[in-house]
N, C-alpha and C. Protein backbone atom coordinates (compact mmCIF):
# COMPACT_ATOMS: atom_id res chain seq x y z
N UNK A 1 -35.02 -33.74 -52.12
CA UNK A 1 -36.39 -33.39 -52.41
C UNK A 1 -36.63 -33.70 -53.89
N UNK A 2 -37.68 -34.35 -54.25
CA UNK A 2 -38.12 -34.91 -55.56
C UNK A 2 -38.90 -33.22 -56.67
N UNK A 3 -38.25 -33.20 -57.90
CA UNK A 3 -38.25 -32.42 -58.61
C UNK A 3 -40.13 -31.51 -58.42
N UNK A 4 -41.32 -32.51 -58.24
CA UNK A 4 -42.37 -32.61 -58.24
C UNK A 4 -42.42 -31.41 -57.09
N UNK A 5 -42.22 -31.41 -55.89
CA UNK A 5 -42.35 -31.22 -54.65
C UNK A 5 -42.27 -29.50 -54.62
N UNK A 6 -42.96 -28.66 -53.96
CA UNK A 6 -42.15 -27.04 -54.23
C UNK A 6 -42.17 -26.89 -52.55
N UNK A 7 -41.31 -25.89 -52.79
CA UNK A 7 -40.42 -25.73 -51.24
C UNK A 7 -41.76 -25.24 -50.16
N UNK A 8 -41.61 -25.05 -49.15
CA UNK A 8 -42.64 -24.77 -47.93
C UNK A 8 -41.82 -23.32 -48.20
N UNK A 9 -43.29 -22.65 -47.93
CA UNK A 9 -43.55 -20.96 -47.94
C UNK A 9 -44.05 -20.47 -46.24
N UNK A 10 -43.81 -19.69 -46.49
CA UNK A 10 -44.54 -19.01 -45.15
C UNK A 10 -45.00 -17.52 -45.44
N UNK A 11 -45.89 -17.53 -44.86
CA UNK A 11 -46.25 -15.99 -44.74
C UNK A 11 -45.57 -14.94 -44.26
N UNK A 12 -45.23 -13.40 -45.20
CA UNK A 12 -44.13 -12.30 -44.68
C UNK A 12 -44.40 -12.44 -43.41
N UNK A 13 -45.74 -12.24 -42.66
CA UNK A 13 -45.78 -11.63 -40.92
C UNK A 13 -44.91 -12.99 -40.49
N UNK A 14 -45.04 -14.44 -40.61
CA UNK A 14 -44.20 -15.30 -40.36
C UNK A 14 -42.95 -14.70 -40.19
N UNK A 15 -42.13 -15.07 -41.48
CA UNK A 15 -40.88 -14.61 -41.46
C UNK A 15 -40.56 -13.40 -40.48
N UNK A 16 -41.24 -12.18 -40.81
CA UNK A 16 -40.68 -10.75 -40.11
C UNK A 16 -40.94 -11.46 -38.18
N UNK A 17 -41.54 -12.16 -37.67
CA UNK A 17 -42.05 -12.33 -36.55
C UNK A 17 -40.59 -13.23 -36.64
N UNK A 18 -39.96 -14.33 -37.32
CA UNK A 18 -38.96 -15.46 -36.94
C UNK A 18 -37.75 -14.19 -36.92
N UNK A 19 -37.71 -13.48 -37.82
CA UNK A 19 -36.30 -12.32 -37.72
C UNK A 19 -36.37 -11.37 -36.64
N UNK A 20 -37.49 -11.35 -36.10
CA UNK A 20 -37.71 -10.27 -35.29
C UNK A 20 -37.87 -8.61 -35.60
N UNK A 21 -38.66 -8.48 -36.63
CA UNK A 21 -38.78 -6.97 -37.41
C UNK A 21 -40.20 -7.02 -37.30
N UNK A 22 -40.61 -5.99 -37.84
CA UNK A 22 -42.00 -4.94 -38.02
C UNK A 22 -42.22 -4.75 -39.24
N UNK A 23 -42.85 -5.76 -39.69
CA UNK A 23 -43.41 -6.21 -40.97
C UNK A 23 -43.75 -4.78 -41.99
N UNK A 24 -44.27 -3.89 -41.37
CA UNK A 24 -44.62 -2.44 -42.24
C UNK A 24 -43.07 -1.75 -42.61
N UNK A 25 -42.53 -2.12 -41.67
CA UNK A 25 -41.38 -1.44 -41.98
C UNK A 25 -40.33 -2.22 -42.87
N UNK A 26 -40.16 -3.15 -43.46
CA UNK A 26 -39.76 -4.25 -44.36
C UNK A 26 -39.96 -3.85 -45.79
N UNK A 27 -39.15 -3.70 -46.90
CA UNK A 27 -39.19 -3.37 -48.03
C UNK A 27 -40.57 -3.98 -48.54
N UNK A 28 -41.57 -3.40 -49.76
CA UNK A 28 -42.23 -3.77 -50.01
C UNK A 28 -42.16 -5.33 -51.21
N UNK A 29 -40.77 -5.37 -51.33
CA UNK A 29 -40.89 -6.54 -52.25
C UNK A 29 -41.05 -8.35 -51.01
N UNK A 30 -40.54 -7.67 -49.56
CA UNK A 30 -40.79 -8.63 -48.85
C UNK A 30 -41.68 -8.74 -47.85
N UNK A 31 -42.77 -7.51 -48.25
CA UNK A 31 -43.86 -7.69 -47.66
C UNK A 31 -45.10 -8.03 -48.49
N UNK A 32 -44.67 -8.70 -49.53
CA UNK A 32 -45.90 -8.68 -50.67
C UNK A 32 -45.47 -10.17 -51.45
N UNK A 33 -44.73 -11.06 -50.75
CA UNK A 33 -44.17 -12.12 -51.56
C UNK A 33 -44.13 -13.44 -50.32
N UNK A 34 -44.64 -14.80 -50.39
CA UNK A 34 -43.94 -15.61 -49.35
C UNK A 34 -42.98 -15.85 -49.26
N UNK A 35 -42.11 -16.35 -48.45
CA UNK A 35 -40.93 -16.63 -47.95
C UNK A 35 -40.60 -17.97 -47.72
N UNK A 36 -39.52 -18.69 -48.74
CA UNK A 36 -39.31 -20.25 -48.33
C UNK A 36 -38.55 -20.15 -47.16
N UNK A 37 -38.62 -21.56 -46.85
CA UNK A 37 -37.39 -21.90 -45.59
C UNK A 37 -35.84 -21.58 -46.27
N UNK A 38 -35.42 -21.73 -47.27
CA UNK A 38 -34.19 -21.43 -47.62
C UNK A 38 -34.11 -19.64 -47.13
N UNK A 39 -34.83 -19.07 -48.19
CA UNK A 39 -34.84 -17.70 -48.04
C UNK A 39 -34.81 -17.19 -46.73
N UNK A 40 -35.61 -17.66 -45.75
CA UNK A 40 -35.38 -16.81 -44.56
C UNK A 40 -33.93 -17.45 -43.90
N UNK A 41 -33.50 -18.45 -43.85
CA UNK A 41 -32.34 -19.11 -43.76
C UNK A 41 -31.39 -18.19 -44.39
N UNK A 42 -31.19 -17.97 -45.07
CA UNK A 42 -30.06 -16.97 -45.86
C UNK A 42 -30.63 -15.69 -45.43
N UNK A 43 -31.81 -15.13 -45.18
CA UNK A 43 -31.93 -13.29 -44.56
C UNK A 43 -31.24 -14.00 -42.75
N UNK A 44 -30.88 -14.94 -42.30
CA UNK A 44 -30.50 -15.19 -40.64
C UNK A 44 -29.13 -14.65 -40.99
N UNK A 45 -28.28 -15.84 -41.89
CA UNK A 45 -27.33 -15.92 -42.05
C UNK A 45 -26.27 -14.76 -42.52
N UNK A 46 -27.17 -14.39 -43.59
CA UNK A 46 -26.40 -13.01 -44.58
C UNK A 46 -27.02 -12.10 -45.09
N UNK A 47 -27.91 -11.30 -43.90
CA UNK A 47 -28.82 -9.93 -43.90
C UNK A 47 -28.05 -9.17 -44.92
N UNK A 48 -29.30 -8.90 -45.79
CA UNK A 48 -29.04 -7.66 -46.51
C UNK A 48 -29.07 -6.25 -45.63
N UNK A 49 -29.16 -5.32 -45.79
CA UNK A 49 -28.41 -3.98 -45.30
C UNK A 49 -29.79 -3.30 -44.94
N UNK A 50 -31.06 -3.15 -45.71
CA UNK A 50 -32.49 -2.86 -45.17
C UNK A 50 -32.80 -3.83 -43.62
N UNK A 51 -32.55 -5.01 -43.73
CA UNK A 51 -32.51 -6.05 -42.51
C UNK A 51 -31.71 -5.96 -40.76
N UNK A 52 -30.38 -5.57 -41.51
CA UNK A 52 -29.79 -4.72 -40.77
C UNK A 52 -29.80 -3.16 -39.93
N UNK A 53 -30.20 -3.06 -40.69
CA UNK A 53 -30.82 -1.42 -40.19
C UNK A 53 -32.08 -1.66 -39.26
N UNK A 54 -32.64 -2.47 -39.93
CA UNK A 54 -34.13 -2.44 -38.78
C UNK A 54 -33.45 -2.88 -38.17
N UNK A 55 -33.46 -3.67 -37.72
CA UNK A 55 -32.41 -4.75 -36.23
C UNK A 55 -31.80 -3.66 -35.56
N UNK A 56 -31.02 -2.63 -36.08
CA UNK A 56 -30.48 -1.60 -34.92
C UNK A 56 -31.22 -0.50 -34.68
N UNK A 57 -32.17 -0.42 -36.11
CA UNK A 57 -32.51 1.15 -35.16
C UNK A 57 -33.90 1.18 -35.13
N UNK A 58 -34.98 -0.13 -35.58
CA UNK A 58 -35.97 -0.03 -35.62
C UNK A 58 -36.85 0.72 -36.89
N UNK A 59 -37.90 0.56 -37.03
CA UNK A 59 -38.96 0.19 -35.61
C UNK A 59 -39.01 -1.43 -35.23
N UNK A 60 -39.91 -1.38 -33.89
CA UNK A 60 -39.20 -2.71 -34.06
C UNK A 60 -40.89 -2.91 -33.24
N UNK A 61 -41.15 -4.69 -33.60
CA UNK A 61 -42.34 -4.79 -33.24
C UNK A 61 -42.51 -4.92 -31.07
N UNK A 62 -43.86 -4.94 -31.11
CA UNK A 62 -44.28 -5.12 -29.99
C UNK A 62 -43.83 -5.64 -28.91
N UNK A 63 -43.12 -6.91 -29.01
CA UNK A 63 -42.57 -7.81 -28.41
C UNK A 63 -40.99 -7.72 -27.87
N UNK A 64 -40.85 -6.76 -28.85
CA UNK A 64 -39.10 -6.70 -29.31
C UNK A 64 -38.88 -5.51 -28.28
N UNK A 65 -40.04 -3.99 -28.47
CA UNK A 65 -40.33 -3.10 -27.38
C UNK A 65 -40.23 -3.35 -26.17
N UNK A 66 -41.22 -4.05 -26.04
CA UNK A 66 -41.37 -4.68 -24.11
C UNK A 66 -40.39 -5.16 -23.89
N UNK A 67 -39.64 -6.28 -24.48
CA UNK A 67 -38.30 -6.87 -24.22
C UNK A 67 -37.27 -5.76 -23.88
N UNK A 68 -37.28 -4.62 -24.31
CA UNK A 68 -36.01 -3.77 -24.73
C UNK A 68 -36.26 -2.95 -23.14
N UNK A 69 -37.71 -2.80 -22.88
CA UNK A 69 -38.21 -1.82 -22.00
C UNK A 69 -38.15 -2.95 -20.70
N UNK A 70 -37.83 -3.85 -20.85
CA UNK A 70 -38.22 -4.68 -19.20
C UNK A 70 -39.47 -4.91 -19.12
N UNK A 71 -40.20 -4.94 -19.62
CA UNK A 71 -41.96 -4.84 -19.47
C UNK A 71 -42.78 -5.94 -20.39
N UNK A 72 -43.76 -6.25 -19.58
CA UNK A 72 -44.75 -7.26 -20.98
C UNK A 72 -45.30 -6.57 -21.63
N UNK A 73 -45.86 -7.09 -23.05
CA UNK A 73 -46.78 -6.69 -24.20
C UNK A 73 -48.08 -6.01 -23.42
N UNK A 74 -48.68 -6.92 -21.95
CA UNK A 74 -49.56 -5.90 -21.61
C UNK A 74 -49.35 -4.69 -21.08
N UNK A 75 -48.05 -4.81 -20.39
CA UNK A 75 -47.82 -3.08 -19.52
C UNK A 75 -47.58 -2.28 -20.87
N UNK A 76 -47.29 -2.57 -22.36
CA UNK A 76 -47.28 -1.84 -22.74
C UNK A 76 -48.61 -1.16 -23.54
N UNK A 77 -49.18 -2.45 -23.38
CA UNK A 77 -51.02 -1.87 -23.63
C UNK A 77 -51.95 -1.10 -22.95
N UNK A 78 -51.51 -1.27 -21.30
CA UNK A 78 -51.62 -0.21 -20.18
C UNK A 78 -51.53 0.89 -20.47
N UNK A 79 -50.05 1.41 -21.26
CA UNK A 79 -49.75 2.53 -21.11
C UNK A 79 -49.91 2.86 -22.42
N UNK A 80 -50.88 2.25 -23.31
CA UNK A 80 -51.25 3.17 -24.10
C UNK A 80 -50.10 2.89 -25.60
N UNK A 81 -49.15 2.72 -25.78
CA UNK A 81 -47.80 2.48 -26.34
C UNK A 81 -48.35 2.14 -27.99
N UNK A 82 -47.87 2.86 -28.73
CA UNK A 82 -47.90 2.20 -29.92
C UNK A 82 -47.09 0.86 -30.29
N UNK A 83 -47.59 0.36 -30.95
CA UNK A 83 -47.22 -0.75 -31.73
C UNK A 83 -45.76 -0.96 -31.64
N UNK A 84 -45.18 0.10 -32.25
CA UNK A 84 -43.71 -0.21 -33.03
C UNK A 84 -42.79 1.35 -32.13
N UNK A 85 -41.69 0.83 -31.52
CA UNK A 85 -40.67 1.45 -31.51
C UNK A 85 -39.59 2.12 -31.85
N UNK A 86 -38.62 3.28 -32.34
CA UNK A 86 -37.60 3.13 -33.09
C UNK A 86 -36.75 3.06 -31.82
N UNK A 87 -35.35 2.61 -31.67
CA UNK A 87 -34.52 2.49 -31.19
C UNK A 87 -33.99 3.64 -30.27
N UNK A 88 -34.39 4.89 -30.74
CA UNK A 88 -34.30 6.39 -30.24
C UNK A 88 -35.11 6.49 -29.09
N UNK A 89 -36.26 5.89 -29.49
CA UNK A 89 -37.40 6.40 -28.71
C UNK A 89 -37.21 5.37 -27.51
N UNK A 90 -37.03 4.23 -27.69
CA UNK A 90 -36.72 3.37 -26.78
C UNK A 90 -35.80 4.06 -25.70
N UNK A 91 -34.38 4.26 -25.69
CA UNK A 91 -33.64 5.14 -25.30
C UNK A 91 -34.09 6.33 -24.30
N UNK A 92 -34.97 6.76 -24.86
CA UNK A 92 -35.36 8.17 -24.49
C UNK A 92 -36.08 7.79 -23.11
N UNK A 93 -37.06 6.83 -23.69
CA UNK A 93 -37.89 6.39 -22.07
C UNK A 93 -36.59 5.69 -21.06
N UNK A 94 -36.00 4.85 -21.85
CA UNK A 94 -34.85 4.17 -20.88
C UNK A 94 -34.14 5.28 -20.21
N UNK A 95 -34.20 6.33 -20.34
CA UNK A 95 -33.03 7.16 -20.07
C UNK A 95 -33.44 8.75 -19.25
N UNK A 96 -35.25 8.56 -19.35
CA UNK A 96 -35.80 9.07 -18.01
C UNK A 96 -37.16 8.66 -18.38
N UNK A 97 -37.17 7.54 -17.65
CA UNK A 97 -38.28 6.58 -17.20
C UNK A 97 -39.70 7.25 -17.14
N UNK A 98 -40.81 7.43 -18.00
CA UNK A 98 -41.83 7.89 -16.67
C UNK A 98 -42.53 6.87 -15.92
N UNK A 99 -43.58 7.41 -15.13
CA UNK A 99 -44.50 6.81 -13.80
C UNK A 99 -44.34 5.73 -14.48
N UNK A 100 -45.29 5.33 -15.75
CA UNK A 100 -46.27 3.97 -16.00
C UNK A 100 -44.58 3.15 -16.56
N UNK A 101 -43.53 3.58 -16.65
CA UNK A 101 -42.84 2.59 -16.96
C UNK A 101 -41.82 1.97 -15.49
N UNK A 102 -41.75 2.93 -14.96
CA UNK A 102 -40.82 2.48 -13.27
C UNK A 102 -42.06 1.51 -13.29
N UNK A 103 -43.69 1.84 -12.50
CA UNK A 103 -44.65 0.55 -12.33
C UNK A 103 -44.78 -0.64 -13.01
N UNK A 104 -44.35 -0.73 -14.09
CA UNK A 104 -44.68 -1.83 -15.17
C UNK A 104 -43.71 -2.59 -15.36
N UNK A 105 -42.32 -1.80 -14.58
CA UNK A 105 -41.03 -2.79 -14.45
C UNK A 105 -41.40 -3.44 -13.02
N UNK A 106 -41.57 -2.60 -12.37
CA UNK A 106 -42.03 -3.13 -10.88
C UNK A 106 -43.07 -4.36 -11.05
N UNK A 107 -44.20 -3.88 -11.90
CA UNK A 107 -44.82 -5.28 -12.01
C UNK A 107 -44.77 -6.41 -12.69
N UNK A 108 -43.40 -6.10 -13.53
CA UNK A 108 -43.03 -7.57 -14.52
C UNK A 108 -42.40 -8.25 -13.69
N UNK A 109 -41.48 -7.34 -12.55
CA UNK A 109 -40.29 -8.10 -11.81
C UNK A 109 -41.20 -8.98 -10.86
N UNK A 110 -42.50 -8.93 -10.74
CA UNK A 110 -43.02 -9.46 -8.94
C UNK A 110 -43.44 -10.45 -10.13
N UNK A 111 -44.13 -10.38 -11.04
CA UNK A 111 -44.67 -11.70 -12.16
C UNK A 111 -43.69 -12.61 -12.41
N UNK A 112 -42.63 -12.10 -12.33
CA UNK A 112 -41.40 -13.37 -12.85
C UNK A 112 -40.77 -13.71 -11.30
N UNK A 113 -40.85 -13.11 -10.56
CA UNK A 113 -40.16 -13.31 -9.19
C UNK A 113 -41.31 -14.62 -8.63
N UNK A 114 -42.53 -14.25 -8.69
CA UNK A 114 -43.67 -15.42 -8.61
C UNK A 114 -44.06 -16.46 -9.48
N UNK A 115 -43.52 -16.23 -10.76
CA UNK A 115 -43.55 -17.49 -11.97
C UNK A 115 -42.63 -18.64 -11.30
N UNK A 116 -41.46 -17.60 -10.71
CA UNK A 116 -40.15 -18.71 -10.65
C UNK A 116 -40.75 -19.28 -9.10
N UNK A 117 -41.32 -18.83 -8.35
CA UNK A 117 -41.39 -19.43 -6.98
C UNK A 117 -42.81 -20.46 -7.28
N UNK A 118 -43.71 -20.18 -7.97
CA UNK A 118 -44.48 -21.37 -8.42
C UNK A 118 -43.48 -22.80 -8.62
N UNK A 119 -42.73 -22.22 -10.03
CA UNK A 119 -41.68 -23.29 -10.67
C UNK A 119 -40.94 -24.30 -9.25
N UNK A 120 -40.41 -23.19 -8.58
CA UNK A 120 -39.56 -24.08 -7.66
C UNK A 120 -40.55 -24.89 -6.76
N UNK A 121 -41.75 -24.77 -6.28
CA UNK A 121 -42.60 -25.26 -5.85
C UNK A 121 -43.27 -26.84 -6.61
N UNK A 122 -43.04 -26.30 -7.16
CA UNK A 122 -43.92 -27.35 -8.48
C UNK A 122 -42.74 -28.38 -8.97
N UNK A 123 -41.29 -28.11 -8.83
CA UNK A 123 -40.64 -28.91 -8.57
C UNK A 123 -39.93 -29.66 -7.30
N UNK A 124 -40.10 -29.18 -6.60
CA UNK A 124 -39.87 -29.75 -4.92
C UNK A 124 -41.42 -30.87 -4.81
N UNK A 125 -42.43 -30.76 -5.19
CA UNK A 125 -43.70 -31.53 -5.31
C UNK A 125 -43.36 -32.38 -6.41
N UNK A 126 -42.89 -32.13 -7.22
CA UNK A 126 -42.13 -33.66 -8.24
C UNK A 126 -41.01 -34.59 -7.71
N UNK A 127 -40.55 -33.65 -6.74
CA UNK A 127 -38.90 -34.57 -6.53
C UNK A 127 -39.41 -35.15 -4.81
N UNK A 128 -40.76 -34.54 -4.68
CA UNK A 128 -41.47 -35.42 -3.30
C UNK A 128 -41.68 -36.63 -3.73
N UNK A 129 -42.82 -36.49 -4.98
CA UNK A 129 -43.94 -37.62 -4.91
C UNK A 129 -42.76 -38.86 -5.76
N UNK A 130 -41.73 -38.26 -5.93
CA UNK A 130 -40.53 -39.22 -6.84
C UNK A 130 -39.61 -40.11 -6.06
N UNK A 131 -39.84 -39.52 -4.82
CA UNK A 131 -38.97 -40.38 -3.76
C UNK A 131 -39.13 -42.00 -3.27
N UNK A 132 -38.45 -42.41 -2.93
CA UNK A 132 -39.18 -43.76 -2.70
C UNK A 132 -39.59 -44.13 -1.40
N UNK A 133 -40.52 -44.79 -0.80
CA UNK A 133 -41.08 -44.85 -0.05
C UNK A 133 -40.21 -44.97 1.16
N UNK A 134 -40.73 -44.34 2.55
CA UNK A 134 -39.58 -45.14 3.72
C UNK A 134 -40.37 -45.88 4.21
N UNK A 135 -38.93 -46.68 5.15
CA UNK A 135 -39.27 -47.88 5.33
C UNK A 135 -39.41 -47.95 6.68
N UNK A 136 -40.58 -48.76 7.19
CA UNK A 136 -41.14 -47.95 8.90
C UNK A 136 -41.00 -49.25 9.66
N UNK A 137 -40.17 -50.16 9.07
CA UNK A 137 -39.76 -51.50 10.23
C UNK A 137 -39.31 -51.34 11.30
């Protein structure tokens, strides 16, 4: 890279979204500063100890929740769910479920059970129209 040139930045919600954290919960010196590609490259590689901690015990964002819970971002908008998780709380529902979360596993499992039967569909119709013609002599 030519001396002239300054490194590509990204925005904190960037970064905290590529690490997988909850941007509020992120020290304030790295929620108030951009982030080069090196820098977040080295927080992958060799997390400081604030970095670490979120990663195990939270809070942890939206995405990271539903993932943890079996559920999409909307079942957790269904049910009302704040934003951010801690790791405890996660647990707690995992560990006696209520109503809106047994339903919301029930309805992620029929969404992905039907994503994948589209998929296989949609490829059996590629590996049709890919065939080569027969021959009716």
């Amino acid at each position: 890279m030519s001396p002239d040139k300054k490194p590509q930045t990204m925005k904190p919600l960037t970064a905290a979204n590529k690490l997988g954290i909850y941007l509020p919960a992120a020290p304030e010196e790295f929620r108030d500063s951009p982030i080069t590609r090196a820098e977040l490259e080295r927080l992958r590689t060799d997390p400081p100890q604030w970095l670490t901690d979120l990663r195990r015990t939270g809070p942890f964002p939206r995405d990271v929740v539903a993932s943890k819970l079996g559920i999409s971002n909307s079942g957790l908008a269904r049910a009302d769910v704040s934003d951010a998780m801690t790791a405890e709380e996660i647990s707690t529902l995992q560990a006696d479920p209520p109503d809106w979360l047994i339903r919301e596993r029930a309805n992620y499992a029929e969404v992905q059970k039907e994503a994948e039967r589209v998929k296989e569909k949609e490829a059996e119709r590629r590996a049709a129209t890919n065939r080569p013609a027969k021959n009716w002599s």
